[in-house]
C-alpha atoms as a PDB file:
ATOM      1  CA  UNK A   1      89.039 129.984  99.647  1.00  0.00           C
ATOM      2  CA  UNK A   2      88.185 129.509 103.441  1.00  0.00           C
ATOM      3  CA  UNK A   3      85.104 127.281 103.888  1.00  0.00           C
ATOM      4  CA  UNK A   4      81.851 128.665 104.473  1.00  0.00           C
ATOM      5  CA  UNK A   5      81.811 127.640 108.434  1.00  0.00           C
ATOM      6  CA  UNK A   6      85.091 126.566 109.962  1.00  0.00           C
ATOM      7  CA  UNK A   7      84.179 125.791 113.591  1.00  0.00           C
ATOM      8  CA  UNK A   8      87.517 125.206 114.962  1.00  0.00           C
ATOM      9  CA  UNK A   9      87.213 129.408 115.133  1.00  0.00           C
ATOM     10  CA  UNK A  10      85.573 129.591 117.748  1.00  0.00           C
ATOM     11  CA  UNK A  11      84.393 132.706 120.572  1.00  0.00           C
ATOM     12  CA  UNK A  12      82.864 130.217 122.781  1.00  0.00           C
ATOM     13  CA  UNK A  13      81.215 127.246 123.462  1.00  0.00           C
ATOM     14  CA  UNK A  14      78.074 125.891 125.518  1.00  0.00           C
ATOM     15  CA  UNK A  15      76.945 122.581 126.135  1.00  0.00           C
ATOM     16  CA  UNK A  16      73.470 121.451 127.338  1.00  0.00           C
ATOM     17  CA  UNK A  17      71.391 118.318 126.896  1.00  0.00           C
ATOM     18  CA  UNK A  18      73.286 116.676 124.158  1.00  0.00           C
ATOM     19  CA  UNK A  19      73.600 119.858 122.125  1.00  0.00           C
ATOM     20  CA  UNK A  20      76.852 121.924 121.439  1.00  0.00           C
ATOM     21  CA  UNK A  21      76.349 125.814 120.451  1.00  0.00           C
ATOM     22  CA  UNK A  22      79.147 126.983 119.309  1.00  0.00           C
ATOM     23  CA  UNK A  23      80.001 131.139 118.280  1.00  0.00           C
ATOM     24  CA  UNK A  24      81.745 131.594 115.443  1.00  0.00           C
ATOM     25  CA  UNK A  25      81.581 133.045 111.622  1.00  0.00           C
ATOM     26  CA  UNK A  26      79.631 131.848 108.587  1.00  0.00           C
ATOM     27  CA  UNK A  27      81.258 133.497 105.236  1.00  0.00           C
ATOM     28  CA  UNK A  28      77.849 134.901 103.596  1.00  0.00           C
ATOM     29  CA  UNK A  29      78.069 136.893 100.438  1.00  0.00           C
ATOM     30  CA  UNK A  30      82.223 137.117 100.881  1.00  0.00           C
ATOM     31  CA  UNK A  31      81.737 138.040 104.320  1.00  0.00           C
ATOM     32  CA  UNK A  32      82.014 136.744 107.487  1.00  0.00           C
ATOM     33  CA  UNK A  33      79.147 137.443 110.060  1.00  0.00           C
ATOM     34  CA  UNK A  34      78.437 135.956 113.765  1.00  0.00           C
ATOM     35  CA  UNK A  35      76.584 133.788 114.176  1.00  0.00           C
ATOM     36  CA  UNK A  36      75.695 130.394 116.551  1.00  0.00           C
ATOM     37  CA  UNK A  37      76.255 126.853 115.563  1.00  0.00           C
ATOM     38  CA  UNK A  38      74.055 124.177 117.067  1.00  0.00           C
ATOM     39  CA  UNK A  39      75.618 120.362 116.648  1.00  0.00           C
ATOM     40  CA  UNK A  40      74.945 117.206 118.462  1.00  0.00           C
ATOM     41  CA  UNK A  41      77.394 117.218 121.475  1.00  0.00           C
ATOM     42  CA  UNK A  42      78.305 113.750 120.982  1.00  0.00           C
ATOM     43  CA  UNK A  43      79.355 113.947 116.994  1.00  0.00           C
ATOM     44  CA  UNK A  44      81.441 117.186 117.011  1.00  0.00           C
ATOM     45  CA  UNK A  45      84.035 115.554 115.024  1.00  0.00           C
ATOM     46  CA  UNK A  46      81.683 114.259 111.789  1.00  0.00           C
ATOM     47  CA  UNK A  47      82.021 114.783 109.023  1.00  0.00           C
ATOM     48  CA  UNK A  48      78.005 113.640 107.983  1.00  0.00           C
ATOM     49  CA  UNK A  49      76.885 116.231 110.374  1.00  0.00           C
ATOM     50  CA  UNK A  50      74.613 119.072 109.671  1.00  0.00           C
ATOM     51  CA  UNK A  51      74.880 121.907 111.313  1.00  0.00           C
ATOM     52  CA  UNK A  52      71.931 124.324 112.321  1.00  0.00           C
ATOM     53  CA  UNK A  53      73.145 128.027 112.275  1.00  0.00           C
ATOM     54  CA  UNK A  54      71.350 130.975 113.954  1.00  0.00           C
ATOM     55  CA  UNK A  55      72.178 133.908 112.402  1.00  0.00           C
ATOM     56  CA  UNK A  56      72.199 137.716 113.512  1.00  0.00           C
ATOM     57  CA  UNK A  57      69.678 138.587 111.051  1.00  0.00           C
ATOM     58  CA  UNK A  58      67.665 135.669 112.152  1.00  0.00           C
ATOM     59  CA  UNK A  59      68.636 135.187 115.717  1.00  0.00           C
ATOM     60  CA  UNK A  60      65.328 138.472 116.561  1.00  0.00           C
ATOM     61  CA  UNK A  61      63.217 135.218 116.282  1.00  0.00           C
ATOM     62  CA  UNK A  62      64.822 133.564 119.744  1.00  0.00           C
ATOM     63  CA  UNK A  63      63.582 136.863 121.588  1.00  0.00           C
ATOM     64  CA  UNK A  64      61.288 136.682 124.945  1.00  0.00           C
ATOM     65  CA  UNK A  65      60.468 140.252 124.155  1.00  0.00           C
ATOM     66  CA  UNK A  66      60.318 141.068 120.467  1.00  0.00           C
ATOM     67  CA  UNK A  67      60.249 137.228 119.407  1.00  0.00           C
ATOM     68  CA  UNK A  68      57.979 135.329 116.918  1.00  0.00           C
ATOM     69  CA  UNK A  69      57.031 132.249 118.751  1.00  0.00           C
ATOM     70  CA  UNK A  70      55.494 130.786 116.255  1.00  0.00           C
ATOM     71  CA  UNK A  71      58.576 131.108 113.980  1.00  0.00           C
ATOM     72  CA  UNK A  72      60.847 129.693 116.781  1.00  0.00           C
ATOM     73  CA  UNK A  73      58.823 126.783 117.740  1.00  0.00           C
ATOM     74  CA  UNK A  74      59.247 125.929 113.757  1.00  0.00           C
ATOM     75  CA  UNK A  75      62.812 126.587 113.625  1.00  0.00           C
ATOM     76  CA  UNK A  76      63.262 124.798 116.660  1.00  0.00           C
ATOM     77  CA  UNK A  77      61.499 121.620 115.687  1.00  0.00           C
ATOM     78  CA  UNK A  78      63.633 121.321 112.404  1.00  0.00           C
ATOM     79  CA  UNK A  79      66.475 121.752 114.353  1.00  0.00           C
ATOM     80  CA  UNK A  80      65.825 118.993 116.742  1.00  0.00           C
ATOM     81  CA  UNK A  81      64.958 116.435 113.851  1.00  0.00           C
ATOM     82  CA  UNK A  82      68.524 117.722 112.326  1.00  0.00           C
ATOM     83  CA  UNK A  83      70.078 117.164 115.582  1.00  0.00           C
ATOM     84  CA  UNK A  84      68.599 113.771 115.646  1.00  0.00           C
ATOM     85  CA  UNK A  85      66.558 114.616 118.541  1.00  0.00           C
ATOM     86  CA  UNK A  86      62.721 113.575 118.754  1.00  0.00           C
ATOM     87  CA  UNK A  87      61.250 116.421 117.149  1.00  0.00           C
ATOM     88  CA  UNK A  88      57.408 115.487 118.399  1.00  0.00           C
ATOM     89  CA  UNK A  89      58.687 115.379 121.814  1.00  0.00           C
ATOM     90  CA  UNK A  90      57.505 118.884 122.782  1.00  0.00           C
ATOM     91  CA  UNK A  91      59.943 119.011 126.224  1.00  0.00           C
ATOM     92  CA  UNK A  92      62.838 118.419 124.040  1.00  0.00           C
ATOM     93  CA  UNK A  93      62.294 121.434 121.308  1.00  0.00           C
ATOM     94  CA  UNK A  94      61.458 124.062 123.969  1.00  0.00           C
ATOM     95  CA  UNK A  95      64.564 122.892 125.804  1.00  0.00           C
ATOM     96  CA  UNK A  96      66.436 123.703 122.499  1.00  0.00           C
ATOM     97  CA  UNK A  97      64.698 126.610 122.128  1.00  0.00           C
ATOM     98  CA  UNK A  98      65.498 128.030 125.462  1.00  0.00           C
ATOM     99  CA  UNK A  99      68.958 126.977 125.224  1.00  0.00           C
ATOM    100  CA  UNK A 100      68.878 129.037 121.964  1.00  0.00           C
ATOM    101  CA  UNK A 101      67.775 131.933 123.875  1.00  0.00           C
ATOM    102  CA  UNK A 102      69.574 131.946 126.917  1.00  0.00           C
ATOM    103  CA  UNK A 103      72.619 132.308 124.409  1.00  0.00           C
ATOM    104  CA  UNK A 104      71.495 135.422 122.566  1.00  0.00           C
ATOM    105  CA  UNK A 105      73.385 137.750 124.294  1.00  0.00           C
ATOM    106  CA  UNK A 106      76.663 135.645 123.441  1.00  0.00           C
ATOM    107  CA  UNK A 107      75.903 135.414 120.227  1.00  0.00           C
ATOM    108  CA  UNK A 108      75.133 139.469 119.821  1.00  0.00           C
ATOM    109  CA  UNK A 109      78.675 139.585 121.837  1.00  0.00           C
ATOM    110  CA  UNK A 110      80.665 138.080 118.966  1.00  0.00           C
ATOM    111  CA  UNK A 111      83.316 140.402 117.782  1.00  0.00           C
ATOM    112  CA  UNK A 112      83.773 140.786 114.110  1.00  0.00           C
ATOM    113  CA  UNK A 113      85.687 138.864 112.213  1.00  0.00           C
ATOM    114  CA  UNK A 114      89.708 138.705 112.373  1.00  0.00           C
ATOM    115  CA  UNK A 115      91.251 137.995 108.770  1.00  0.00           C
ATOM    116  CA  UNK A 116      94.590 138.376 110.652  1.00  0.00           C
ATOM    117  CA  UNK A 117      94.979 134.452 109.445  1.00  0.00           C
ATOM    118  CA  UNK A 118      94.854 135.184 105.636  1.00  0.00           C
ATOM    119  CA  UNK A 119      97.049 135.117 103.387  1.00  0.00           C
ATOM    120  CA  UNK A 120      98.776 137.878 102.107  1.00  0.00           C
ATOM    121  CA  UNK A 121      98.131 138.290  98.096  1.00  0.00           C
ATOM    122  CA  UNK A 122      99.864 141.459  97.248  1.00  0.00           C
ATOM    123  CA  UNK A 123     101.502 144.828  99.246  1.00  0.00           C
ATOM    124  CA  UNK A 124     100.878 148.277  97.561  1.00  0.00           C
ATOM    125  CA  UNK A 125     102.987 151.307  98.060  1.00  0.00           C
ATOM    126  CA  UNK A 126     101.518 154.252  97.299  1.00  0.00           C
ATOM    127  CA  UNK A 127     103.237 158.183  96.583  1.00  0.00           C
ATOM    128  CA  UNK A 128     101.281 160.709  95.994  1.00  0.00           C
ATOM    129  CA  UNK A 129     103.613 162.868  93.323  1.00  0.00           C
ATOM    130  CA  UNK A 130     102.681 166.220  94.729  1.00  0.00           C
ATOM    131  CA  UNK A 131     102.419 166.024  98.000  1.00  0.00           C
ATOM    132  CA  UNK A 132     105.277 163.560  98.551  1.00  0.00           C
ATOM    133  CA  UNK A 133     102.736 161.120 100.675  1.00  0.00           C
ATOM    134  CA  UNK A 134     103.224 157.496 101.163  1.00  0.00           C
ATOM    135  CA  UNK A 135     100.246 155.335 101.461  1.00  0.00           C
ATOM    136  CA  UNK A 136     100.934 151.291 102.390  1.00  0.00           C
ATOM    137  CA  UNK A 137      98.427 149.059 101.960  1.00  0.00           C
ATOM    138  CA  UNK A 138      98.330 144.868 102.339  1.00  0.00           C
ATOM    139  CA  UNK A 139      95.721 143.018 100.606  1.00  0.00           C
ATOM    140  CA  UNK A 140      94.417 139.522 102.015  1.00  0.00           C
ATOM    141  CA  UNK A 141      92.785 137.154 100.558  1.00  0.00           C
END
């Protein structure tokens, strides 16, 4: 089974102030949706890491227009203690939380999902007796 978040699948990537976003695919549910990784820039490669994720569902949150401030600033501060950032220096959270915005519109740009890369478990060939029809099908896993 593919991990939840495999980040060497990546759309694009951003870099800013010590922080790495990153668009890419988190598997929820058996399915993989968009969505926007934040690491530090400097530890890309560890293992210990924890990643802060900004979903599609969630991502309404980051908006100027339609936004919830509150709910940003709050998101934004426990992503700056996660990213080992000072997360009671108030300069350094809205900077993340800018940089989170000014990346919305990559992250709604995010295409879906290519399983192109799975494996192939089984190939069905279908006939329909009466009409002679042959139906192909390939399923992944």
């Amino acid at each position: 089974m593919t991990p939840a978040l495999d980040l060497t699948k990546r759309v694009w990537t951003f870099r800013r102030s010590g922080v790495t976003a990153i668009g890419t695919w988190i598997r929820i549910e058996d399915r993989f949706r968009p969505c926007m990784v934040l690491i530090p820039a400097d530890r890309e490669y560890d293992d210990r890491l924890t990643p802060c994720v900004v979903t599609l569902d969630r991502a309404w949150i980051w908006s100027e227009d339609v936004g919830d401030p509150a709910q940003a600033a709050a998101t934004a501060f426990q992503f700056a203690h996660a990213l080992g950032f000072n997360a009671f220096d108030g300069p350094s959270v809205r900077r993340l939380a800018m940089f989170i915005a000014d990346h919305l519109g990559d992250l709604l740009s995010i295409p879906p999902y290519d399983h192109s890369d799975a494996q192939t478990v089984a190939e069905i060939t279908m006939t329909d007796p009466t009409t002679g029809k042959v139906t192909e099908a390939v399923l992944k896993e």
